[in-house]
Protein backbone atom coordinates (compact mmCIF):
# COMPACT_ATOMS: atom_id res chain seq x y z
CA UNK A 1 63.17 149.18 -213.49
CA UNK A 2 66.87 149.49 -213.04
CA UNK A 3 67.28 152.88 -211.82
CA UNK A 4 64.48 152.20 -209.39
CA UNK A 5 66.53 148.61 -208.10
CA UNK A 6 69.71 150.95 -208.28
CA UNK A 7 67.82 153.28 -206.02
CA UNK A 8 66.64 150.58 -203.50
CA UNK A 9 69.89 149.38 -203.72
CA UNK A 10 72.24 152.70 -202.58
CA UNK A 11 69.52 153.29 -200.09
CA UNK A 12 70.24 150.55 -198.50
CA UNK A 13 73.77 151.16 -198.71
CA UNK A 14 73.30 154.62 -197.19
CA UNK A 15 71.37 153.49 -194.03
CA UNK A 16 73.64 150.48 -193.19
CA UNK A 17 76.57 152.96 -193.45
CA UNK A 18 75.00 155.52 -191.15
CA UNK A 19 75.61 152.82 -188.82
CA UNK A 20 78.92 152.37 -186.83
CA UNK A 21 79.20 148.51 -186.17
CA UNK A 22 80.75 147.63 -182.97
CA UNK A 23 82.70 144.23 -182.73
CA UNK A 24 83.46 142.53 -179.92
CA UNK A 25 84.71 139.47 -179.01
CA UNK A 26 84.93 139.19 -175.44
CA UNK A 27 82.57 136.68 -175.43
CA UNK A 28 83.78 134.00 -177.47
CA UNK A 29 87.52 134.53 -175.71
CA UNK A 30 86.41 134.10 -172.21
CA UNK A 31 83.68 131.47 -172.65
CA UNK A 32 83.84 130.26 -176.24
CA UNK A 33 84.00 127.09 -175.23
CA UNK A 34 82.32 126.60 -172.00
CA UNK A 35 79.05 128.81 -172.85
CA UNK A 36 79.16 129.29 -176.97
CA UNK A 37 75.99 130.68 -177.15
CA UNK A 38 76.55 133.28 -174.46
CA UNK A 39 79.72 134.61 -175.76
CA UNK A 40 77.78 134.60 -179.47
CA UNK A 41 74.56 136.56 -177.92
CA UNK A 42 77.37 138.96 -175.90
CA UNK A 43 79.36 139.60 -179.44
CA UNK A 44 76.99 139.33 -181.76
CA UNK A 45 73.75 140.66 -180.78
CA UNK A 46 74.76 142.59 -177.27
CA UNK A 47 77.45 144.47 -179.31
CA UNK A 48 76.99 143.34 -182.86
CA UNK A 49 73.60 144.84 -183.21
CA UNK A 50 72.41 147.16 -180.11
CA UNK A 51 75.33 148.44 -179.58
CA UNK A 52 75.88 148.98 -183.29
CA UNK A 53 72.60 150.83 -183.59
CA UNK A 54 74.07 154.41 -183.57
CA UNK A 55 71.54 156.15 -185.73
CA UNK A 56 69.10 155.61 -182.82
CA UNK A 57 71.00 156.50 -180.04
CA UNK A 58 75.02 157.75 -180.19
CA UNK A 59 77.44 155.18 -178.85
CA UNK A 60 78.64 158.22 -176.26
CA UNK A 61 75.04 157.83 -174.77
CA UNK A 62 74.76 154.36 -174.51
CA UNK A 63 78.10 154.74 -172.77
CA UNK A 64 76.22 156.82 -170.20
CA UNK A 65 73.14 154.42 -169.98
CA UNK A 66 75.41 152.07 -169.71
CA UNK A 67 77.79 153.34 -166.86
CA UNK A 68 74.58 154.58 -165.12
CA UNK A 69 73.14 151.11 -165.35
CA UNK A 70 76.03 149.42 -163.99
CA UNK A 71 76.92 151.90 -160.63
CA UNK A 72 72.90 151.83 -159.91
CA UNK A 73 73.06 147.87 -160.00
CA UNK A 74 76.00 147.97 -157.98
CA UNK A 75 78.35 146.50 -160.48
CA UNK A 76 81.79 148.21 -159.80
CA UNK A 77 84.04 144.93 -160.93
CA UNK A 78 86.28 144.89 -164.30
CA UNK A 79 82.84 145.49 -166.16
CA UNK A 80 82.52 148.83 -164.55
CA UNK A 81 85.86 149.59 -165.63
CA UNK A 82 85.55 148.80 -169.27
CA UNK A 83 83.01 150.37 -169.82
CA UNK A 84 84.16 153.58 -168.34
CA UNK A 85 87.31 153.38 -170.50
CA UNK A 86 84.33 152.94 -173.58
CA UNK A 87 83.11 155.88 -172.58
CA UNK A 88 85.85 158.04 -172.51
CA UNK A 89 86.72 156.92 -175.92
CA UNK A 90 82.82 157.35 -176.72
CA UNK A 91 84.06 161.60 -175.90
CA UNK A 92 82.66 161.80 -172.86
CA UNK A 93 84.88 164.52 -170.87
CA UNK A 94 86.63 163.54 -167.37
CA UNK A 95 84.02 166.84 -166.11
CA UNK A 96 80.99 165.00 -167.36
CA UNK A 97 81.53 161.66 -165.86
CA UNK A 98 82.27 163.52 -162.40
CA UNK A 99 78.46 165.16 -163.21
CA UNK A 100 77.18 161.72 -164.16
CA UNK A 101 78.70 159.92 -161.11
CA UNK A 102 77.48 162.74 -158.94
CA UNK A 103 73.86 162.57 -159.95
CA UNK A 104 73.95 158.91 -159.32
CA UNK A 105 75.24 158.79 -156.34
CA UNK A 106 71.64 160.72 -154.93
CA UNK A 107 69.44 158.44 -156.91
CA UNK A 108 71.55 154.76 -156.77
CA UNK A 109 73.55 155.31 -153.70
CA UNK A 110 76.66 156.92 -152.37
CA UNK A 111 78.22 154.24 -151.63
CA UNK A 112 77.97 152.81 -155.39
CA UNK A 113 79.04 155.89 -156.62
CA UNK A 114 82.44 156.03 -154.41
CA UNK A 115 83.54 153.09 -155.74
CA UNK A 116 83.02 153.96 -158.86
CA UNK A 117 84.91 157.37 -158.58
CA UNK A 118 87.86 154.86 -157.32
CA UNK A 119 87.64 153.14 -161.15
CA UNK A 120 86.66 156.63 -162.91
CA UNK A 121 89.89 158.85 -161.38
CA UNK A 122 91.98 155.89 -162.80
CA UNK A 123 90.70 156.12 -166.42
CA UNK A 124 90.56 159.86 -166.55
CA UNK A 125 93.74 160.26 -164.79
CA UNK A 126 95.57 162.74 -167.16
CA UNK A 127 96.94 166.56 -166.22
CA UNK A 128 96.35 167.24 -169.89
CA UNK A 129 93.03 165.44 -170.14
CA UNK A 130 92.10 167.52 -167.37
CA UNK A 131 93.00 170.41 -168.67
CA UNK A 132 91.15 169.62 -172.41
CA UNK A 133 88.29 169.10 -170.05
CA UNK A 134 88.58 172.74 -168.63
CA UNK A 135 89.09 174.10 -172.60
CA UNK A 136 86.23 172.38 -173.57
CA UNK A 137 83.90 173.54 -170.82
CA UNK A 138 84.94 177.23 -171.37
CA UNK A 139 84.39 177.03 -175.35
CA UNK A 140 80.99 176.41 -174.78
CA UNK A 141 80.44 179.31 -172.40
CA UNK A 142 81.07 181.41 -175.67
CA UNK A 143 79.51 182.57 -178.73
CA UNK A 144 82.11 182.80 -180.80
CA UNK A 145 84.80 179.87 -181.44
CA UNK A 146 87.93 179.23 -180.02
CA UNK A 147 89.67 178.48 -183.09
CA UNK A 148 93.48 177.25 -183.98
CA UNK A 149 96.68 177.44 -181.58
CA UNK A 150 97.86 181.12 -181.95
CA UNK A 151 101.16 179.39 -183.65
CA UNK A 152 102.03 182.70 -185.55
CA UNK A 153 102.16 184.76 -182.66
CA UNK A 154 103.30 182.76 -180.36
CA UNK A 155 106.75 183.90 -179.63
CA UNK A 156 105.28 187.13 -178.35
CA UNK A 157 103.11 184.83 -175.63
CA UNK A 158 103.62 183.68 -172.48
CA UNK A 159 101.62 180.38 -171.75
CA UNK A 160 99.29 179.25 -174.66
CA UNK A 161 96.35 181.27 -176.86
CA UNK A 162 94.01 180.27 -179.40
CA UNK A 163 92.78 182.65 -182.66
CA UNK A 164 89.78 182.99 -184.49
CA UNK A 165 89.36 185.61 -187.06
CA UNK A 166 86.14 186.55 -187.03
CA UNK A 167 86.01 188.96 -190.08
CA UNK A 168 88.47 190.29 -192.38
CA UNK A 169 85.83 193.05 -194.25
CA UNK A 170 85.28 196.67 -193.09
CA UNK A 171 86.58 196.08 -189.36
CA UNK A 172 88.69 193.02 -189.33
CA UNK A 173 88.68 191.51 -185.49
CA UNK A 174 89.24 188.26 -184.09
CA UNK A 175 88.69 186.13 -181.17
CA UNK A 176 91.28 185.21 -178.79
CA UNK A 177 91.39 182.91 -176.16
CA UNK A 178 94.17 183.05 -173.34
CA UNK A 179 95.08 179.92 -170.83
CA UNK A 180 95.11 180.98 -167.40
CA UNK A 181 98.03 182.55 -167.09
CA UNK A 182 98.69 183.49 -170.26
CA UNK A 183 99.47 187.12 -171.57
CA UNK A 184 101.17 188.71 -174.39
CA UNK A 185 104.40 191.22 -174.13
CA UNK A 186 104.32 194.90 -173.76
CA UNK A 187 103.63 196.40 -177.58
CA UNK A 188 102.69 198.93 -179.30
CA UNK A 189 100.14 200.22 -182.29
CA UNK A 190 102.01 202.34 -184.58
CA UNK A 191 99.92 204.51 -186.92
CA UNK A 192 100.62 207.82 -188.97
CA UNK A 193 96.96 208.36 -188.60
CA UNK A 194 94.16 206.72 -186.52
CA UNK A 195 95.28 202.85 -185.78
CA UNK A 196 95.10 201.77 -182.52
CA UNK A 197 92.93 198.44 -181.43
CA UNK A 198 89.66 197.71 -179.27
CA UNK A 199 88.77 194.87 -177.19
CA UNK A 200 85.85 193.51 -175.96
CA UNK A 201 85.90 191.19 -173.03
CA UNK A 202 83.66 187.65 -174.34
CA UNK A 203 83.93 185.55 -171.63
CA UNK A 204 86.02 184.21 -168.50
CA UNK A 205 88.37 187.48 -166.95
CA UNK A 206 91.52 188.92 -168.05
CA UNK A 207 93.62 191.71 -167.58
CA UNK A 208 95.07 194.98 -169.71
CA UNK A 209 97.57 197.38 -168.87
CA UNK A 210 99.15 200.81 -169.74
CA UNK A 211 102.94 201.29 -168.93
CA UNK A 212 102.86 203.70 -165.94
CA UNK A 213 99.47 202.69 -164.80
CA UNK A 214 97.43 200.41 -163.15
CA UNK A 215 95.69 196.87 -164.59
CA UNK A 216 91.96 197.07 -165.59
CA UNK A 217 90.20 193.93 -164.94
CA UNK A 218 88.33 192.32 -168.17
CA UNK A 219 85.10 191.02 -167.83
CA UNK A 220 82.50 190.39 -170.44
CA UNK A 221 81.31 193.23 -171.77
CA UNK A 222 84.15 195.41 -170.76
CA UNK A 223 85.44 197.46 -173.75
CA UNK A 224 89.21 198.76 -174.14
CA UNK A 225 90.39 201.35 -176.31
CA UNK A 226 93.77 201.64 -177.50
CA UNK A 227 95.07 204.48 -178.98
CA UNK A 228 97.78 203.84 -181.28
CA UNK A 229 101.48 204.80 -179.63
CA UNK A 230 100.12 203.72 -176.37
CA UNK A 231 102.22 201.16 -174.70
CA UNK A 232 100.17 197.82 -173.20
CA UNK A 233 99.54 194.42 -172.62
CA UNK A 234 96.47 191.82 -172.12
CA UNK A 235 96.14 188.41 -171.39
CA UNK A 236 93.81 185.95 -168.69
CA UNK A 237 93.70 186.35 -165.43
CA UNK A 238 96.27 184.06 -163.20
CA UNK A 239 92.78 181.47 -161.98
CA UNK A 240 90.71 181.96 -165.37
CA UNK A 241 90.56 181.21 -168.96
CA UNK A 242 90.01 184.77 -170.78
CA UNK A 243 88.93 186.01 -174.58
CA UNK A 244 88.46 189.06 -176.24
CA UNK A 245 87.72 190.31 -179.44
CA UNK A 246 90.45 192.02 -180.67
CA UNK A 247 89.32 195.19 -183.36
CA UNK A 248 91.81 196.15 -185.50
CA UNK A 249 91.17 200.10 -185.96
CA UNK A 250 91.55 201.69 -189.57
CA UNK A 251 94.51 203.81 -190.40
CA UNK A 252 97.20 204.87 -192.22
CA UNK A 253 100.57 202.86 -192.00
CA UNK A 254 99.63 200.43 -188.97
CA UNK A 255 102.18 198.30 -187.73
CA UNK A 256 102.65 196.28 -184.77
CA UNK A 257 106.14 196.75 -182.27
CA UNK A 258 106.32 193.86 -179.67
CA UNK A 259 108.45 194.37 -176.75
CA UNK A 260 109.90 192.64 -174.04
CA UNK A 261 107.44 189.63 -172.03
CA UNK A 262 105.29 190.58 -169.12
CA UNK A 263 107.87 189.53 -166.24
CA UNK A 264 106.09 186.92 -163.65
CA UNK A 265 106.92 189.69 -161.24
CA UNK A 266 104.93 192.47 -162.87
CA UNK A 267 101.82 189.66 -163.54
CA UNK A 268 101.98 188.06 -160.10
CA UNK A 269 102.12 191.15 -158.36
CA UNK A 270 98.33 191.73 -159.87
């Protein structure tokens, strides 16, 4: 009998937990006094328990119900405005509420939906939001992951990249991601033997280049092949987030020489 009350007991525990309880206290604040049982059905039950019921329904949804709800109804005041602030907290992206706002705007109105683009560009009014947005976006256009800032490497970078390795049996290779912009410096794959590296364009468009001749673009599905001693670059193209997988090709005594940077004269002039 006790293992089976034990039981009932951290089940319990388990499904309150799954829950993320949302507390608010707007309510009693603003109109504790004047309306009590308002403010308690706005903190405890509005946000106390629907809000809180997460298991059913993510609190990043119920942002968007809830922004939806508002703009269709017209309601573009301070509510509007918290509850877009929610909802970027909630992880919705500055790109998706532009798509939300959008969609509205043919079903609830245009006019509801300008004004609440004037409220929106406000809360998601960050360069570096922005361009998180823009990261995100192109992550999901791929199969393989972005992974960590290329910290290691990053000395022989212009602009920022991202590595993934992939594999590190038979054929190690590795994903990585370029900002617009972004290339590495001239270098070179040594080898006594074999060596040498392949790329495979994944997703966005990039560029590589032999000293002495001209840029290939990278698309996906374009494949490079790099004999080793050849001197080269690659990196995105100056409008697009870029990745590759980068092959590392078997052989005996590989190293790696980096050179000098890409100059912005030699990229821009692509």
């Amino acid at each position: 009998m006790n293992r089976i009350v034990i039981s009932i007991f951290l089940f319990l525990a388990l499904m309150a937990n799954s829950q993320t309880t949302v507390k608010q206290t707007a309510g009693r604040d603003a109109l504790g006094d004047f309306a009590p049982k308002f403010a308690e059905l706005n903190d405890d039950v509005l946000f106390g328990e629907v809000w809180s019921r997460t298991a059913q329904l993510p609190l990043r949804d119920r942002s968007i119900v809830t922004v939806t709800a508002l703009v269709s109804s017209g309601i573009i005041d301070s509510s509007l405005t918290y509850h877009l602030r929610e909802a970027k907290k909630n992880g919705v992206t500055r790109t998706e509420i532009a798509e939300i706002l959008t969609q509205v705007a043919f079903y609830a109105g245009w006019p509801k939906a300008w004004g609440a683009f004037r409220q929106a560009t406000e809360v998601w009014n960050d360069a570096d939001e922005a361009a998180a947005d823009e990261k995100e976006r192109f992550a999901r256009q791929m199969i393989f992951p972005i992974g960590e800032p290329n910290t290691a490497y990053a000395k022989y970078f212009v602009g920022n990249s991202y590595l993934a390795q992939v594999s590190d049996a038979q054929v190690p290779f590795a994903n990585v991601t370029f900002e617009p912009g972004c290339r590495n410096n001239w270098h070179i794959h040594h080898a006594d033997n074999g060596g040498g590296q392949m790329l495979v364009g994944v997703a966005g468009r990039g560029w590589y280049q032999e000293e002495g001749k001209p840029a290939q673009e990278i698309l996906p599905g374009t494949v490079i092949h790099i004999p080793a001693g050849v001197k080269h670059w690659h990196g995105a193209a100056a409008d697009s987030w870029f990745a590759h997988l980068a092959f590392s090709v078997p052989g005996e005594n590989t190293s790696n020489e980096w050179l000098e940077p890409v100059s912005d004269e030699e990229y821009n002039a692509l």
